[in-house]
C-alpha atoms as a PDB file:
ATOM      1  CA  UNK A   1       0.000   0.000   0.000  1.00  0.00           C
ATOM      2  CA  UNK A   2       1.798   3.614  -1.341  1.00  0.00           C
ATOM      3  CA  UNK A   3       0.744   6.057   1.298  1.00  0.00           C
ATOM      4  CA  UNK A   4       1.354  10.178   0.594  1.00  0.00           C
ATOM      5  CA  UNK A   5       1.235  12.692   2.834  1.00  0.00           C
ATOM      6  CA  UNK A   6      -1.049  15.480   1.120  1.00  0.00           C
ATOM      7  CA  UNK A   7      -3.476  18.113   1.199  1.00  0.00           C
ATOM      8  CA  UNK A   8      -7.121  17.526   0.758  1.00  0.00           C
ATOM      9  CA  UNK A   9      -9.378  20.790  -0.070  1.00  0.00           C
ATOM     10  CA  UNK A  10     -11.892  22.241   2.410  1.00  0.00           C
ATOM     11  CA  UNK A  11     -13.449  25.448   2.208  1.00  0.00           C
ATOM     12  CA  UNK A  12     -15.960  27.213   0.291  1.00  0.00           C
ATOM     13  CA  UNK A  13     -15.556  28.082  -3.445  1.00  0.00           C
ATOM     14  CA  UNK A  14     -13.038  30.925  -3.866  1.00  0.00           C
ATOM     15  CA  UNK A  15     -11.954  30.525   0.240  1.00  0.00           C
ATOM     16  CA  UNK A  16      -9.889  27.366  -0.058  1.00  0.00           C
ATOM     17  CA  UNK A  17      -8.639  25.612   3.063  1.00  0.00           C
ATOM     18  CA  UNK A  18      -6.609  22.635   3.653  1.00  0.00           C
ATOM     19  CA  UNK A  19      -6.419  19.855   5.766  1.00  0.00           C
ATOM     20  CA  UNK A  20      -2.304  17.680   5.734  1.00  0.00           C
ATOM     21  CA  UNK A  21      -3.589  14.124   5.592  1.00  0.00           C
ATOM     22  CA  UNK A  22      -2.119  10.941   5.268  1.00  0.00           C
ATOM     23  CA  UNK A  23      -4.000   8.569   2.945  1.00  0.00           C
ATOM     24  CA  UNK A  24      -3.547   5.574   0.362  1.00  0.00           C
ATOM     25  CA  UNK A  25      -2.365   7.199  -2.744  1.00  0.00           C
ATOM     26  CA  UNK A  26      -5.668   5.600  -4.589  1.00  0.00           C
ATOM     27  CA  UNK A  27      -7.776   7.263  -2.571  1.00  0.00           C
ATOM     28  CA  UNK A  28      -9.252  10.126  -4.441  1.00  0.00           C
ATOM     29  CA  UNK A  29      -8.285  13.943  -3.337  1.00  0.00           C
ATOM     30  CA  UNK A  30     -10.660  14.726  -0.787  1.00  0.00           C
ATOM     31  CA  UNK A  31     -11.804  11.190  -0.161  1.00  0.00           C
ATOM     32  CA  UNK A  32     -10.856   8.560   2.858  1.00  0.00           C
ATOM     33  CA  UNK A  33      -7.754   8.782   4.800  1.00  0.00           C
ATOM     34  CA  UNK A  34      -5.806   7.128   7.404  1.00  0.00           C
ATOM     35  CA  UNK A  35      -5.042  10.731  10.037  1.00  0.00           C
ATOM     36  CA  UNK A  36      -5.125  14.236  10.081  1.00  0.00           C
ATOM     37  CA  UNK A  37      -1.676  15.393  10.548  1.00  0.00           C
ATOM     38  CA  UNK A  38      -2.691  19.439  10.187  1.00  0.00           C
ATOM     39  CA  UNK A  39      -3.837  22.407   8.542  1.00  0.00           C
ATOM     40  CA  UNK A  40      -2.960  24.845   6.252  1.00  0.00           C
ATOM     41  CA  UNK A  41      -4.767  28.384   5.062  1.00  0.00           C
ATOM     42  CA  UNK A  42      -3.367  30.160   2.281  1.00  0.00           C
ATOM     43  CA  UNK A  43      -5.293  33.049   2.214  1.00  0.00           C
ATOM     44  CA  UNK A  44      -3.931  34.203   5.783  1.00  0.00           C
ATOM     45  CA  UNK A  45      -0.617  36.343   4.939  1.00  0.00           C
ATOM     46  CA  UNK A  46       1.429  34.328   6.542  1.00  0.00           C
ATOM     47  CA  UNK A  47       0.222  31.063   4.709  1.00  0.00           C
ATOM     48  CA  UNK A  48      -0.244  29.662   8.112  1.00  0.00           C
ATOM     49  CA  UNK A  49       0.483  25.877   8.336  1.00  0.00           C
ATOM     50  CA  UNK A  50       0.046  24.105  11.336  1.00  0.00           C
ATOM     51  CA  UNK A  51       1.180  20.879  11.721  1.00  0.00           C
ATOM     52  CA  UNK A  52       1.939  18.028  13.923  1.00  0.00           C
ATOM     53  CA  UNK A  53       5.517  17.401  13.246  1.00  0.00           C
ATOM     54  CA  UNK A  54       6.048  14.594  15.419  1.00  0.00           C
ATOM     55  CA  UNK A  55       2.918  12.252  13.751  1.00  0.00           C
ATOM     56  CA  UNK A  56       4.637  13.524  10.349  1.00  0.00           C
ATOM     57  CA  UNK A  57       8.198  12.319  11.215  1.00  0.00           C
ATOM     58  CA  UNK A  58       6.638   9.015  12.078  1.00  0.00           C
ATOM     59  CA  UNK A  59       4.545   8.403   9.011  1.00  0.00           C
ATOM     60  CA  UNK A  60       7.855   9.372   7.256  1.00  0.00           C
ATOM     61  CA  UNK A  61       9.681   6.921   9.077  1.00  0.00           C
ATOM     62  CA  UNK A  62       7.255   4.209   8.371  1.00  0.00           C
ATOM     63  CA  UNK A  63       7.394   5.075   4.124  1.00  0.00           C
ATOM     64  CA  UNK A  64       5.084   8.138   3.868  1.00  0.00           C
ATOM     65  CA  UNK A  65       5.881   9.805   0.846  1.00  0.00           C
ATOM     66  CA  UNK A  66       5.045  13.572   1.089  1.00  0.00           C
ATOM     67  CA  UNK A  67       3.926  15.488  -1.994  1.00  0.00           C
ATOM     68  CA  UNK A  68       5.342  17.971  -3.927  1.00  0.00           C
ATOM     69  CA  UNK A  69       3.368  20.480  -2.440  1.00  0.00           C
ATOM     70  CA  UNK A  70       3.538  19.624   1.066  1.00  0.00           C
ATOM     71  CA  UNK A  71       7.422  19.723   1.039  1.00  0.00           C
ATOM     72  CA  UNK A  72       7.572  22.726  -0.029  1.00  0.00           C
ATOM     73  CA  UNK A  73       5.127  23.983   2.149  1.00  0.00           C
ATOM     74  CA  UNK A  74       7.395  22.574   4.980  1.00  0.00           C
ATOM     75  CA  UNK A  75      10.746  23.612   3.450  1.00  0.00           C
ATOM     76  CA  UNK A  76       9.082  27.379   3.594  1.00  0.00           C
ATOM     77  CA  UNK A  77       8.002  27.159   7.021  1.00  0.00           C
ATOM     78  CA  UNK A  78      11.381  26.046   8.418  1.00  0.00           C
ATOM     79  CA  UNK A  79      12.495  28.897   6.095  1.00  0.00           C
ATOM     80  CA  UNK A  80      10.322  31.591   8.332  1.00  0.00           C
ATOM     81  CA  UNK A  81      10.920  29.671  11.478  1.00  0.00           C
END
């Protein structure tokens, strides 16, 4: 079983929200997962993510494969600190 680490959408139309989720990478986008690791809100200046980072280091450590997107999303908020 591939499991990603990835966002699935929330929100209304034109007020997107996020939720980081780790699910079976044939389940579709905002369908079934396996835990809510965090959220994210672009449309707050900041881009505020919030995240648990110790659930995310263990689903890395068991094979998680984060997405594109939710890397960089992490590499930029160790960037701000």
């Amino acid at each position: 079983m591939a499991v990603r680490i990835r966002l699935q959408r929330r929100g209304s139309t034109k007020r997107p929200f996020y939720a980081v989720v780790v699910a079976d990478a044939k389940m579709p986008r905002d369908g079934r997962f396996l835990e809510k690791l965090g959220t994210y809100n672009p449309l707050k200046e900041s881009d505020k993510l919030d995240l648990l980072m110790e659930r995310y280091n263990h689903w890395v450590g068991v094979g998680a494969i984060p997405t594109a997107t939710v890397a960089s999303l992490l590499k930029r908020a160790a960037a701000v600190g």
